[in-house]
Every structure is written in C-alpha cells, then in structure tokens.
Protein backbone atom coordinates (compact mmCIF):
# COMPACT_ATOMS: atom_id res chain seq x y z
CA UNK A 1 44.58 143.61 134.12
CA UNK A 2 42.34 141.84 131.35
CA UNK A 3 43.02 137.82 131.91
CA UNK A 4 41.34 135.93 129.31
CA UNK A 5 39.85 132.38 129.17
CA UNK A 6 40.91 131.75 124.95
CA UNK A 7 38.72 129.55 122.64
CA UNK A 8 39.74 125.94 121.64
CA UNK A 9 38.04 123.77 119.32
CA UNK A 10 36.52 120.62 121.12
CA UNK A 11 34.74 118.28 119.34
CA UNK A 12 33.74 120.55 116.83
CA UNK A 13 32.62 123.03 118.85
CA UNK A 14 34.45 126.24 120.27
CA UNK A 15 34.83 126.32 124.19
CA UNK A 16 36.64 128.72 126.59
CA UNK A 17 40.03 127.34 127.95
CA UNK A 18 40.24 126.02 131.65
CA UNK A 19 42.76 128.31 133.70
CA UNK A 20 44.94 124.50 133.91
CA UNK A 21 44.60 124.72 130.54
CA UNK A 22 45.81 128.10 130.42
CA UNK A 23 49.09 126.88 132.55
CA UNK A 24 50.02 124.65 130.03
CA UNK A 25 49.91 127.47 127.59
CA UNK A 26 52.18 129.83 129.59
CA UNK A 27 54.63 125.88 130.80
CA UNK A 28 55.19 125.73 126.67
CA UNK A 29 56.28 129.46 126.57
CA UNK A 30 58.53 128.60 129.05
CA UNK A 31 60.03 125.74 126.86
CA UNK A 32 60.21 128.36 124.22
CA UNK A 33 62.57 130.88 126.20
CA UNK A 34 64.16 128.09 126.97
CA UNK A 35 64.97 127.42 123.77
CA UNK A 36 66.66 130.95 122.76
CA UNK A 37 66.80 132.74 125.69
CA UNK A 38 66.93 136.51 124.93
CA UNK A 39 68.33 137.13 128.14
CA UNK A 40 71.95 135.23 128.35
CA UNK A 41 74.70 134.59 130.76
CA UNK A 42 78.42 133.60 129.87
CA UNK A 43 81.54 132.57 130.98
CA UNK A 44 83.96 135.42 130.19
CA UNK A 45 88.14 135.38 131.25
CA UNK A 46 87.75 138.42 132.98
CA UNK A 47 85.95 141.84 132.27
CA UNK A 48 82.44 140.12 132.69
CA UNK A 49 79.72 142.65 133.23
CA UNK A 50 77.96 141.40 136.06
CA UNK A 51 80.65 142.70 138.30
CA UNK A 52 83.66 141.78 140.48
CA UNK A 53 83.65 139.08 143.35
CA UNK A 54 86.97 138.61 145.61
CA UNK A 55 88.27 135.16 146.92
CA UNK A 56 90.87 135.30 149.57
CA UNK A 57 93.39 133.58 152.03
CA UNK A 58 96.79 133.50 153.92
CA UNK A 59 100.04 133.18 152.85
CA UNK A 60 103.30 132.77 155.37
CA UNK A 61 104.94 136.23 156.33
CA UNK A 62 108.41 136.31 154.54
CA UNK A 63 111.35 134.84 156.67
CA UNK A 64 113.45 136.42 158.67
CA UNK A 65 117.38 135.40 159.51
CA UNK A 66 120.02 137.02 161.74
CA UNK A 67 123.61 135.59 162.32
CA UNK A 68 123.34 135.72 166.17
CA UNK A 69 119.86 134.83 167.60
CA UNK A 70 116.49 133.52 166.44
CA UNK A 71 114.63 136.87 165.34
CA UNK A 72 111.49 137.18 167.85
CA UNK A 73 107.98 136.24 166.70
CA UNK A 74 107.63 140.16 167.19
CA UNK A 75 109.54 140.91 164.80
CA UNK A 76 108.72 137.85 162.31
CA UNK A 77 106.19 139.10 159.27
CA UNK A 78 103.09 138.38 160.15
CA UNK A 79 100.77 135.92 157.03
CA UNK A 80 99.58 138.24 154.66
CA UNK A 81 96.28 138.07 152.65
CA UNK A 82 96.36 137.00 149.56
CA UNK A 83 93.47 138.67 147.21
CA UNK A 84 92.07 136.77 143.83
CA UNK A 85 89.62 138.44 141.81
CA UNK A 86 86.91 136.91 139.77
CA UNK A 87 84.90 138.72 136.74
CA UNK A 88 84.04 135.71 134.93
CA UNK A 89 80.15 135.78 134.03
CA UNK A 90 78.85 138.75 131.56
CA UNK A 91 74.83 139.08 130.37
CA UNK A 92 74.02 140.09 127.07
CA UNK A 93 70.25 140.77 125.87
CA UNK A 94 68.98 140.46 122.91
CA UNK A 95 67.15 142.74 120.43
CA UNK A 96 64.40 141.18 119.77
CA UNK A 97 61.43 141.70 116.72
CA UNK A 98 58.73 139.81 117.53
CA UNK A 99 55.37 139.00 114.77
CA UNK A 100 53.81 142.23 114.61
CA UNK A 101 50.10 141.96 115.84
CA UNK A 102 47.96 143.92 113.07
CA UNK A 103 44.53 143.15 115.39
CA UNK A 104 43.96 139.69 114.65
CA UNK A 105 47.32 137.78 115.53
CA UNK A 106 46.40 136.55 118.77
CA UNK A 107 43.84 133.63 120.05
CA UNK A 108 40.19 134.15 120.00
CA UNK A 109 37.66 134.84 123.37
CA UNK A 110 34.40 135.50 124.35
CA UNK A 111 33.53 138.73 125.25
CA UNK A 112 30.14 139.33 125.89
CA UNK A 113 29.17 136.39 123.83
CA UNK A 114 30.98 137.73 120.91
CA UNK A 115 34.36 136.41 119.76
CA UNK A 116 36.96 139.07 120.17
CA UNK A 117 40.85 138.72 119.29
CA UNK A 118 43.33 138.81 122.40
CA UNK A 119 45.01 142.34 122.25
CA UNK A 120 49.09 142.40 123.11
CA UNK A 121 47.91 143.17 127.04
CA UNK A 122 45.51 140.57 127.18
CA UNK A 123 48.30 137.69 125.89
CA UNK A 124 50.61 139.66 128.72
CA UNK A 125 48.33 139.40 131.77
CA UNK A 126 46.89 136.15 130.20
CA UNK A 127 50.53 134.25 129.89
CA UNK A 128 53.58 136.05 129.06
CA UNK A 129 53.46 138.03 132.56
CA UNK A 130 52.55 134.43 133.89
CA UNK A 131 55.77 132.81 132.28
CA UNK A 132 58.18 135.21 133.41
CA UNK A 133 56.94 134.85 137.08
CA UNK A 134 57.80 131.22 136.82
CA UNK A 135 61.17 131.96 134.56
CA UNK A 136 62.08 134.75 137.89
CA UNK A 137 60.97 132.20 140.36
CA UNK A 138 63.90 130.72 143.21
CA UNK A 139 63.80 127.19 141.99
CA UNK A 140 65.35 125.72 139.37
CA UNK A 141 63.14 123.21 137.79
CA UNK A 142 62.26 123.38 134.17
CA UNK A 143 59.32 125.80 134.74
CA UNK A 144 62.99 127.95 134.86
CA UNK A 145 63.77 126.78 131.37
CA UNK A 146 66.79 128.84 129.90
CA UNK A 147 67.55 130.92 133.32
CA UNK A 148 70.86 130.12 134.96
CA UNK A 149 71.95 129.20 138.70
CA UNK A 150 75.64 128.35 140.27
CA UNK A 151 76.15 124.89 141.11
CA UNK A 152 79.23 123.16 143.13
CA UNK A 153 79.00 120.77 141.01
CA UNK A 154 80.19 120.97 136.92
CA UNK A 155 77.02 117.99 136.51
CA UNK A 156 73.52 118.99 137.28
CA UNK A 157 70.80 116.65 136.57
CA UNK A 158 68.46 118.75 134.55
CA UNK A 159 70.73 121.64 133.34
CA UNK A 160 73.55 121.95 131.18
CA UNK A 161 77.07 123.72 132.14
CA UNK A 162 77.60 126.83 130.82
CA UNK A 163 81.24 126.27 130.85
CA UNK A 164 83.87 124.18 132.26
CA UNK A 165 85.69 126.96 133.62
CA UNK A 166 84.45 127.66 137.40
CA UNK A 167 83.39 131.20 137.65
CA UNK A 168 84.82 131.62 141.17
CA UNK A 169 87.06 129.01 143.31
CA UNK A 170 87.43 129.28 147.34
CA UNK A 171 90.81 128.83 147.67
CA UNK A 172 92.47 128.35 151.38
CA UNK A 173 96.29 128.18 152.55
CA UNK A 174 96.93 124.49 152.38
CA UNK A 175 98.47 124.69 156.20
CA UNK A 176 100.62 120.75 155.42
CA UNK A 177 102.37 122.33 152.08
CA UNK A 178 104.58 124.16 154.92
CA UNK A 179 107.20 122.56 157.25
CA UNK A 180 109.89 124.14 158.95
CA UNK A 181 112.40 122.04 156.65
CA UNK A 182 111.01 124.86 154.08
CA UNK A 183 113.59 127.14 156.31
CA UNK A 184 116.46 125.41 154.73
CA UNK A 185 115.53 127.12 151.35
CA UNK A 186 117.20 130.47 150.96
CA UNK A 187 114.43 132.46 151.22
CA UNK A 188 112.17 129.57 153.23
CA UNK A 189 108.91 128.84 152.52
CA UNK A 190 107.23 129.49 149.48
CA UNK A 191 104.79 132.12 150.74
CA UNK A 192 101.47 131.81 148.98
CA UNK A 193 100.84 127.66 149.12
CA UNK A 194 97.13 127.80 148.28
CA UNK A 195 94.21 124.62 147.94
CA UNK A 196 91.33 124.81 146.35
CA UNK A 197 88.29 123.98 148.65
CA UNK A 198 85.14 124.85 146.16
CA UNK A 199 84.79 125.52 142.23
CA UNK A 200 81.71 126.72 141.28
CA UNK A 201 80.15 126.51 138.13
CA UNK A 202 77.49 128.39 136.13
CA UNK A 203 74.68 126.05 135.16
CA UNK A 204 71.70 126.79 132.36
CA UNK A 205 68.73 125.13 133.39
CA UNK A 206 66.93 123.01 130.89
CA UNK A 207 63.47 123.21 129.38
CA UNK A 208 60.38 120.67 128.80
CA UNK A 209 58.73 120.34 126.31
CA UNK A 210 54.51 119.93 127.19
CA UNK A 211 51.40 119.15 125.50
CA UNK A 212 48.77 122.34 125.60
CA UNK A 213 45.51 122.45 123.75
CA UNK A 214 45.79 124.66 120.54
CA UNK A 215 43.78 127.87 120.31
CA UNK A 216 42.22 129.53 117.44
CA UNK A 217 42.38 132.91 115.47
CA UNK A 218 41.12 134.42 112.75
CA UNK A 219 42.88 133.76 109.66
CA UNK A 220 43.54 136.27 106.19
CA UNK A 221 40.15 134.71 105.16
CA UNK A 222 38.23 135.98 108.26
CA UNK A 223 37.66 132.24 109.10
CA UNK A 224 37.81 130.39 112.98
CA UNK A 225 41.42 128.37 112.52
CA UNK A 226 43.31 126.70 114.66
CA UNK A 227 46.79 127.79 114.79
CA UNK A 228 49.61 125.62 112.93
CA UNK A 229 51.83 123.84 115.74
CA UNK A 230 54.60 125.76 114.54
CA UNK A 231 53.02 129.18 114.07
CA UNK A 232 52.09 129.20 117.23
CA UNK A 233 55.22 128.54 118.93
CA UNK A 234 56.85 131.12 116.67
CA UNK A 235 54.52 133.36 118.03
CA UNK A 236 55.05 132.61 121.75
CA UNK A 237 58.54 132.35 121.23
CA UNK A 238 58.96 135.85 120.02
CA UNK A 239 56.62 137.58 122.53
CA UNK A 240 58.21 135.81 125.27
CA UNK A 241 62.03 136.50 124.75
CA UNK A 242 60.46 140.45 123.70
CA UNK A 243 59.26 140.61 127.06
CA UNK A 244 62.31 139.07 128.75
CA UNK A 245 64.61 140.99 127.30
CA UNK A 246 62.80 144.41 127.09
CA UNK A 247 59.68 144.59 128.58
CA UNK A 248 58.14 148.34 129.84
CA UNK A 249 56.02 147.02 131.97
CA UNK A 250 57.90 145.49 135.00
CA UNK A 251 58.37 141.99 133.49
CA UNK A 252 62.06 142.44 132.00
CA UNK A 253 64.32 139.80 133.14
CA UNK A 254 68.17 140.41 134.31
CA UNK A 255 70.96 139.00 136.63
CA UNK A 256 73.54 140.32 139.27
CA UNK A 257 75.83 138.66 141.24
CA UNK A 258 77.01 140.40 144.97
CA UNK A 259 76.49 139.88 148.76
CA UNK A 260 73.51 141.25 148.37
CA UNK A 261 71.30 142.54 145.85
CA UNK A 262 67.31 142.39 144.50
CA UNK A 263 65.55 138.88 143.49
CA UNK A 264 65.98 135.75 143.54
CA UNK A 265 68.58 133.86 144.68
CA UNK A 266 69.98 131.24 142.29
CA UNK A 267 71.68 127.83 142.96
CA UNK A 268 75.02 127.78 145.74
CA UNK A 269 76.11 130.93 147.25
CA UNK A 270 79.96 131.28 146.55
CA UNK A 271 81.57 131.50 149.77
CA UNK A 272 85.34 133.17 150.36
CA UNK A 273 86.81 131.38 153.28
CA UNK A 274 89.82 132.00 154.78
CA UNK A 275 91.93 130.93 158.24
CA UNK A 276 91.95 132.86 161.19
CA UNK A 277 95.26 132.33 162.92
CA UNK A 278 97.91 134.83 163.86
CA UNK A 279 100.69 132.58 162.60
CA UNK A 280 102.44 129.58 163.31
CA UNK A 281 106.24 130.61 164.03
CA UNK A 282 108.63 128.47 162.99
CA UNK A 283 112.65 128.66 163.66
CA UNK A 284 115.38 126.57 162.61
CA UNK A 285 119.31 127.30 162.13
CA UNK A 286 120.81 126.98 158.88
CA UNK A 287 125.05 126.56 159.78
CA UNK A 288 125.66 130.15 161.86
CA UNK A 289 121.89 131.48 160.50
CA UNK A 290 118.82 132.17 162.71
CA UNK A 291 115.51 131.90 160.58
CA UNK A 292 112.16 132.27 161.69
CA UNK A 293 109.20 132.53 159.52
CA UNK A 294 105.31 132.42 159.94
CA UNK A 295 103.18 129.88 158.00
CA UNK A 296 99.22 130.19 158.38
CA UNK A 297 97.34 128.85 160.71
CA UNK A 298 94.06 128.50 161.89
CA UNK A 299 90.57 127.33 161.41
CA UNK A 300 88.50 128.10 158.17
CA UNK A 301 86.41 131.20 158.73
CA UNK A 302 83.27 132.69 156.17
CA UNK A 303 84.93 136.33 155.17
CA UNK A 304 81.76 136.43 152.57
CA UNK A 305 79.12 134.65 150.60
CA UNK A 306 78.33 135.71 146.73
CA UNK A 307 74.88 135.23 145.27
CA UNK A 308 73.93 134.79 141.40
CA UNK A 309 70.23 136.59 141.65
CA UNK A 310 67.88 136.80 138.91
CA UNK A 311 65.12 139.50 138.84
CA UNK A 312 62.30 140.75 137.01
CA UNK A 313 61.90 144.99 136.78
C-alpha cells in the first residue's frame, strides 16, 4: 500500500498535501460518484434483480352455512394467509472508460526529494480506496453521495426519491372492515380485507459539493501545472465510478436486499407483519340458514424484517 502526500502550489512554492487535505480530495470524489453513479438502483414493476421479498397477512376462512344448525367453529375454515410478493428494485452497473494514464496523468509527490507522478495504485490507496470506504459506509450522510437506502418516508431531507412507487408495503388484515352483518352477503365476508401499515421507499442520497486544494502534474510541455478545475474532476470522476463499478481489487461496490446478507445495512428494515389469532367465529342466521365464518384476529406479530445492504468486494 503506497499512500502519498501530493504536491500543491502555495504561495509560489510546491508543498506536500496535509492528510486533511487529502480528505477533502477523496469528500470531492465522493461528490463526483455522486454525480453519475456507475453503480445504480431502480424502481422496477416486478422482475427486479436484486431478488424477491414476501409481505403477508390473514384473510377470513370462507363461510360456512347449513339449513339446520350453526356449523361448529371445528368445522368453520380457519383465516388463511395471504402472500404478496415484491421484486421492485433492480441494479445495473455501468461500463465505464476512464482517462487512460500514459505515466504522467496523475498529481505530482516527493519521493526521495524528487518529484515523481502518482501511479494508478498510488491514486487507489491514496483516495479512490478512501472514497469508496466512505461511499460503503452505514450512514447516510453525503460522504454517501449517490448510494441508496430505504426510507418510511417518500421525503428525506438530504436525498432524493428514487421513485414514488414503494418498493415493498406491510400490509395487515384490517380486523374493523369485518362484521358479522358481512354474513348476510351470499357468500359473507369478503375474505382478503387488507390495510396498509408501512410503504417504504427507495431513497438516493445526495452529494456536496467541497472546496479541496488543487494539485499539480506534469503537463505535454514537461512543465509543474496545476490541474484545470474541470480536468481534474473529469479525472476523479472517471476513476471513481471505474472503481465502483468494476474494481479487481476488493473495492467494487454492489447491493442486495434479504434477511440477511454481507455489508452494510441501509436506511429502514422492511418488516412483514402479520396477526396471530386463530380466528374470530362469527354466526348469524339468514331466514332458515346457519352461517358461520372466521374473520382474523389477533395482535400484530414480526414474521420477518428485509434489509437493503450495500457492500464493497
């Protein structure tokens, strides 16, 4: 691991970086990602590729009528579970063709008291390898700039929605859509009488932009130069979503979504709740017809938690 302190011009003369300084180098490659991320998440109608996660809940056991007697709890259908699937969020990764480095492309240093250009390892252990720690990290702030999380809520302060759509809902049985009066109906109830007790929503977070002091290279003329503003950024921008998106050396960045899984967690877990009752039974008689029928019942019990994790391998 080479980490290098790079040359900056101050007041006219050229002096090795402070690691802060460095920081503020690998905060603005941050920004940059966060500007085109090369890793992305979206909101897909189903088929996404990050895999299948499974909301649940009761419905009421179909009735059950006899001309004589009220038919036995027994021998009443039980509530049923009722089985949603969600596939909503796919990740697609870019190919990326970052400015070739032909030996002098990168920011100057001292080595040995000579001035030496960066190689493509020495920018990676020096700040890309630095900026995808932070981009891989469990918080969401905007040293995550252009990395994703699942919020409750479809307004984050400091990200943007990915799309209005939730990518999962907890749903419930809504236990005071049934009454026994529901017997009168020919069939009685309506079975599956669900509520909605969480969306969830997949969030981008957003990137800051930051000052940084401005290294130098050697230019085509074999001349000390600082780097043009936007040169550099191009620069940083390319080697950063590279890295992210297909990087050999551990660093590459990716997303999956499960009970349980490898990195980071990101933003809510999704929780599938459902009520744990046996069944409320419920008779009435209809002219010279017994009913009975089972609505759910309950109280609201975790059947599993889904995590959005992000990871670096």
């Amino acid at each position: 691991m080479a980490v290098r302190s790079p040359l900056k011009y101050d007041s006219g003369n050229l002096k090795e970086m402070s690691s802060a300084e460095v920081d503020q180098i690998v905060d603005q490659i941050v920004y940059q990602y966060s500007l085109n991320p090369s890793v992305s998440l979206s909101v897909v109608s189903s088929g996404g590729t990050l895999g299948t996660i499974t909301d649940t809940r009761l419905q009421a056991g179909a009735m059950s009528q006899t001309n004589s007697s009220f038919p036995s709890e027994a021998t009443t259908a039980e509530p049923s579970i009722v089985t949603v699937n969600y596939d909503k969020i796919s990740q697609s990764v870019a190919s990326v063709s970052p400015i070739n480095d032909s030996g002098t492309l990168f920011p100057l240093f001292y080595n040995s008291g000579n001035m030496q250009a960066m190689s493509l390892q020495d920018v990676k252990d020096t700040f890309l390898h630095p900026a995808i720690d932070l981009l891989t990290a469990a918080t969401t702030t905007s040293q995550q700039g252009g990395t994703y999380h699942i919020s409750t809520s479809s307004g984050v302060s400091g990200s943007t929605i990915v799309s209005a759509t939730p990518v999962y809902l907890d749903t419930r049985a809504d236990t005071s859509a049934y009454s026994n009066a529901g017997l009168e109906n020919a069939s009685g109830e309506a079975l599956d009488q669900p509520t909605t007790i969480t969306n969830y929503y997949l969030q981008r977070v957003d990137g800051s932009d930051n000052s940084y002091p401005n290294p130098v290279y050697i230019n085509a003329s074999n001349n000390v130069q600082e780097y043009a503003a936007s040169n550099f950024k191009s620069i940083l921008q390319g080697w950063i979503r590279q890295t992210a998106s297909n990087s050999t050396d551990g660093y590459k960045l990716d997303y999956n979504l499960g009970t349980s899984g490898s990195g980071e967690v990101r933003g809510s877990g999704m929780s599938d709740t459902r009520l744990n009752g046996s069944g409320n039974y419920q008779t009435r008689q209809v002219s010279d017809d017994y009913r009975a029928q089972e609505f759910p019942d309950g109280t609201p019990t975790s059947i599993n938690t889904y995590y959005l994790r992000i990871r670096k391998s």
